[in-house]
C-alpha atoms as a PDB file:
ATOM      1  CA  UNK A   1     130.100 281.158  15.461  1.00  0.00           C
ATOM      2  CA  UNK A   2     131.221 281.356  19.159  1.00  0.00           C
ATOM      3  CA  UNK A   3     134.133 283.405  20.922  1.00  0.00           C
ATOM      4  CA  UNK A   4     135.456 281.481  23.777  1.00  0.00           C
ATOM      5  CA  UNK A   5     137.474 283.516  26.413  1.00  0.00           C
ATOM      6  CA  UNK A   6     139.730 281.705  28.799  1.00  0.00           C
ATOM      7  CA  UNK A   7     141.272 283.069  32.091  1.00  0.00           C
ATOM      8  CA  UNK A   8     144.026 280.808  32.877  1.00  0.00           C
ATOM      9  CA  UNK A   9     147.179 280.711  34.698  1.00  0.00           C
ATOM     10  CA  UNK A  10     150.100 281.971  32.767  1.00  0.00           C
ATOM     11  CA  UNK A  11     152.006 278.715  33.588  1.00  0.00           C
ATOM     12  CA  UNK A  12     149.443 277.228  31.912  1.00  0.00           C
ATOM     13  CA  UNK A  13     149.313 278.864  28.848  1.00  0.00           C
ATOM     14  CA  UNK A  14     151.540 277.177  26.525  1.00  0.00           C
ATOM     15  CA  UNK A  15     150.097 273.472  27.267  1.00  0.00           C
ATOM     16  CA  UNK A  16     146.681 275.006  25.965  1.00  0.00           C
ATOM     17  CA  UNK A  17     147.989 276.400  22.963  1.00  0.00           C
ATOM     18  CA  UNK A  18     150.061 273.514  22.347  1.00  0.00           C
ATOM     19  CA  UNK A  19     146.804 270.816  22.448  1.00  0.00           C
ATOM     20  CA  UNK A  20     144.494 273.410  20.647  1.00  0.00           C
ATOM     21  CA  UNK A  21     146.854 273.673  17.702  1.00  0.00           C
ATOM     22  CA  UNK A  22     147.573 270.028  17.899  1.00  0.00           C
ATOM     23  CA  UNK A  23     143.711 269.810  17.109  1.00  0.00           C
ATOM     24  CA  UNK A  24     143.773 271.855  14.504  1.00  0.00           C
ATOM     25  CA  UNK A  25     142.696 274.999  16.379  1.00  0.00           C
ATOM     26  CA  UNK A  26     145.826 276.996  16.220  1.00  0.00           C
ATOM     27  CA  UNK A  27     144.035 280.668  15.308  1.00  0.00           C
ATOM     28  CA  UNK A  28     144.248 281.801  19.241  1.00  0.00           C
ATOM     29  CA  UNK A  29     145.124 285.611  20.415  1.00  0.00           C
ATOM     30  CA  UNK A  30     146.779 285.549  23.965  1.00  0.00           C
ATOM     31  CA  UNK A  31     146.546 288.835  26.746  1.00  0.00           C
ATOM     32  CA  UNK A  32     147.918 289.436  29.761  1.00  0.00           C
ATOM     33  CA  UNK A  33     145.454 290.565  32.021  1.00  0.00           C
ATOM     34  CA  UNK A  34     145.337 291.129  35.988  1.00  0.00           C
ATOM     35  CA  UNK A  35     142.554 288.679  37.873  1.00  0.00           C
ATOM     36  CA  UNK A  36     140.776 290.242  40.390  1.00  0.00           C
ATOM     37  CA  UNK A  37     138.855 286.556  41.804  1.00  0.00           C
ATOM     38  CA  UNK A  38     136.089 286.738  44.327  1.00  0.00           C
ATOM     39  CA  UNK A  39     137.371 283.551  44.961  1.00  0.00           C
ATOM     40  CA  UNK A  40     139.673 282.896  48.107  1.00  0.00           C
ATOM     41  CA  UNK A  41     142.768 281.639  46.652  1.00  0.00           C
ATOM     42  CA  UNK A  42     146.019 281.017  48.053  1.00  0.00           C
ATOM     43  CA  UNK A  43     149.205 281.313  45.798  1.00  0.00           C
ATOM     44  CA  UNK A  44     152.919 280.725  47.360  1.00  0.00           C
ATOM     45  CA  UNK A  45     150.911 281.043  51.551  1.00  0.00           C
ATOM     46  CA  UNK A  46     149.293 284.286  50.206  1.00  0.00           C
ATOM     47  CA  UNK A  47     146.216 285.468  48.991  1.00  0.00           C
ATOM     48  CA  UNK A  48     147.205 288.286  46.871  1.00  0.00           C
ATOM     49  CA  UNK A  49     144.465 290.942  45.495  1.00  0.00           C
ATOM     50  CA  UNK A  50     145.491 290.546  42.020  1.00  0.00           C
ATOM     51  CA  UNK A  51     147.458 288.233  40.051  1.00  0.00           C
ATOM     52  CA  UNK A  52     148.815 287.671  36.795  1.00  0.00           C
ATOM     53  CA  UNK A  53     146.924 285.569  34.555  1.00  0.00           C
ATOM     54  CA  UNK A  54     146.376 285.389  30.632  1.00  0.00           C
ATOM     55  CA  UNK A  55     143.183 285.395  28.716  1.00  0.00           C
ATOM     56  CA  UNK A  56     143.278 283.127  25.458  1.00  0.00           C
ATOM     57  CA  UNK A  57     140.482 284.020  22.815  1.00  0.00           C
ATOM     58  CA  UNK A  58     139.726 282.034  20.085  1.00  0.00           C
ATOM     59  CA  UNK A  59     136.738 281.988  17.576  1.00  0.00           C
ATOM     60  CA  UNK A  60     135.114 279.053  16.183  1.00  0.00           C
ATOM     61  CA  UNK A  61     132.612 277.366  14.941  1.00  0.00           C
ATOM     62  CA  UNK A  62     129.361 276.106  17.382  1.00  0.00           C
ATOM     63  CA  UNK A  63     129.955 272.295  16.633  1.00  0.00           C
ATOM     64  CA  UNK A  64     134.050 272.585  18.297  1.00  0.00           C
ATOM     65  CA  UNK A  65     132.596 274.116  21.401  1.00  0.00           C
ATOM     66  CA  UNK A  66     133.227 271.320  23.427  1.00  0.00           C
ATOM     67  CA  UNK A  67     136.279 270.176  22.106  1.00  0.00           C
ATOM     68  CA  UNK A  68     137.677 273.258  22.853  1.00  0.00           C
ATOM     69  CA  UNK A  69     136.308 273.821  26.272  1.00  0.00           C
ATOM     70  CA  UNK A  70     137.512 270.360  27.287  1.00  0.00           C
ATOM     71  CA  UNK A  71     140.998 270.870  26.066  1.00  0.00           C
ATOM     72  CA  UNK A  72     141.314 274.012  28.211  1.00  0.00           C
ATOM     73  CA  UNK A  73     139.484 272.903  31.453  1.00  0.00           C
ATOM     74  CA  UNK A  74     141.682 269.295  30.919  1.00  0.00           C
ATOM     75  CA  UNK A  75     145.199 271.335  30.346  1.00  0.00           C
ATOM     76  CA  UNK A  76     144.792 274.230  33.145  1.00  0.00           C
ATOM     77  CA  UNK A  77     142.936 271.766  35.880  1.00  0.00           C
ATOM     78  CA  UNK A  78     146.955 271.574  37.154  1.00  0.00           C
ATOM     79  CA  UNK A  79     147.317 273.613  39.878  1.00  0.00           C
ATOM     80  CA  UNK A  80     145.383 275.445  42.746  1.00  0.00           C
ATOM     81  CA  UNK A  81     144.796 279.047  40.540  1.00  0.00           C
ATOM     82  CA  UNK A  82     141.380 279.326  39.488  1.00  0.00           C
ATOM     83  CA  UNK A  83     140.031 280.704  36.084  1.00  0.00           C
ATOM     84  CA  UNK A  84     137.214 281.229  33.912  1.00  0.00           C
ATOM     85  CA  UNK A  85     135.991 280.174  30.221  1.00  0.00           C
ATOM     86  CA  UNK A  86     133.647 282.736  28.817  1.00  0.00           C
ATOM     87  CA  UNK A  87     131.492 281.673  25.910  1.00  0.00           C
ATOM     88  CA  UNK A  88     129.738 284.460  23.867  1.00  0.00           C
ATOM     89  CA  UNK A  89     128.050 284.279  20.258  1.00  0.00           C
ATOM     90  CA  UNK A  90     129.661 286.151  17.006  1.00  0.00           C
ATOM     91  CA  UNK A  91     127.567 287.579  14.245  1.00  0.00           C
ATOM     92  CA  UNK A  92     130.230 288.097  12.113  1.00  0.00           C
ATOM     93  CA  UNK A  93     134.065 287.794  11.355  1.00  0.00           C
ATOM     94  CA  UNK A  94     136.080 289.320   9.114  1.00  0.00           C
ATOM     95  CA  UNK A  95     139.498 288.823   8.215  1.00  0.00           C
ATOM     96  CA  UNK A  96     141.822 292.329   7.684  1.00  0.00           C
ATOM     97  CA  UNK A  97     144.380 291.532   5.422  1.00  0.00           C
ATOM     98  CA  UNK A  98     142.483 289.459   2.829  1.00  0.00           C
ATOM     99  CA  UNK A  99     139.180 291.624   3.128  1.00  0.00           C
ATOM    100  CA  UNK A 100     137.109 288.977   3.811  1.00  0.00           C
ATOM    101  CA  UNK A 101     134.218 287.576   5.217  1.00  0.00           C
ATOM    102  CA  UNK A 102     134.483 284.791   7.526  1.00  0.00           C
ATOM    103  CA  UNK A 103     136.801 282.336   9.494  1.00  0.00           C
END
């Protein structure tokens, strides 16, 4: 099992979760968080020190990796704002209200 963490412009947001649940992978918790990029980036003529972005986490299974990946980088590849996906591994899941095990 994988987590994937994506740091992606707010404006963005919605057109990932729309094409991830459209694929079946509709499971998907979404923070605000601020981005603090090392890259230059210019939003609006500025290049602020901070800016609003949202990190999308879902958890899946190793074999939709790159389904998932591809949906993201294809659906957030709009505009000039960079971000980030994060892959990690999970050793386990479990779910609260039904007590169990798993996915």
């Amino acid at each position: 099992m994988l987590m994937i963490k994506a740091i992606v412009a707010p404006e963005c947001s919605d057109a990932v979760i729309d094409s991830l649940g459209a694929e079946g992978f509709s499971a998907i918790t979404r923070v605000k968080v601020k981005d603090r990029s090392a890259a230059s980036i210019t939003v609006n003529g500025t290049n602020p020190d901070e800016q609003d972005m949202d990190m999308l986490m879902i958890c899946c299974q190793n074999t939709d990796k790159s389904a998932i990946v591809s949906i993201i980088a294809d659906k957030t590849n709009l505009n000039d704002i960079s971000g980030k996906i994060f892959i990690s591994p999970v050793d386990e899941v479990y779910t609260i209200s039904s007590k169990t095990k798993g996915l």
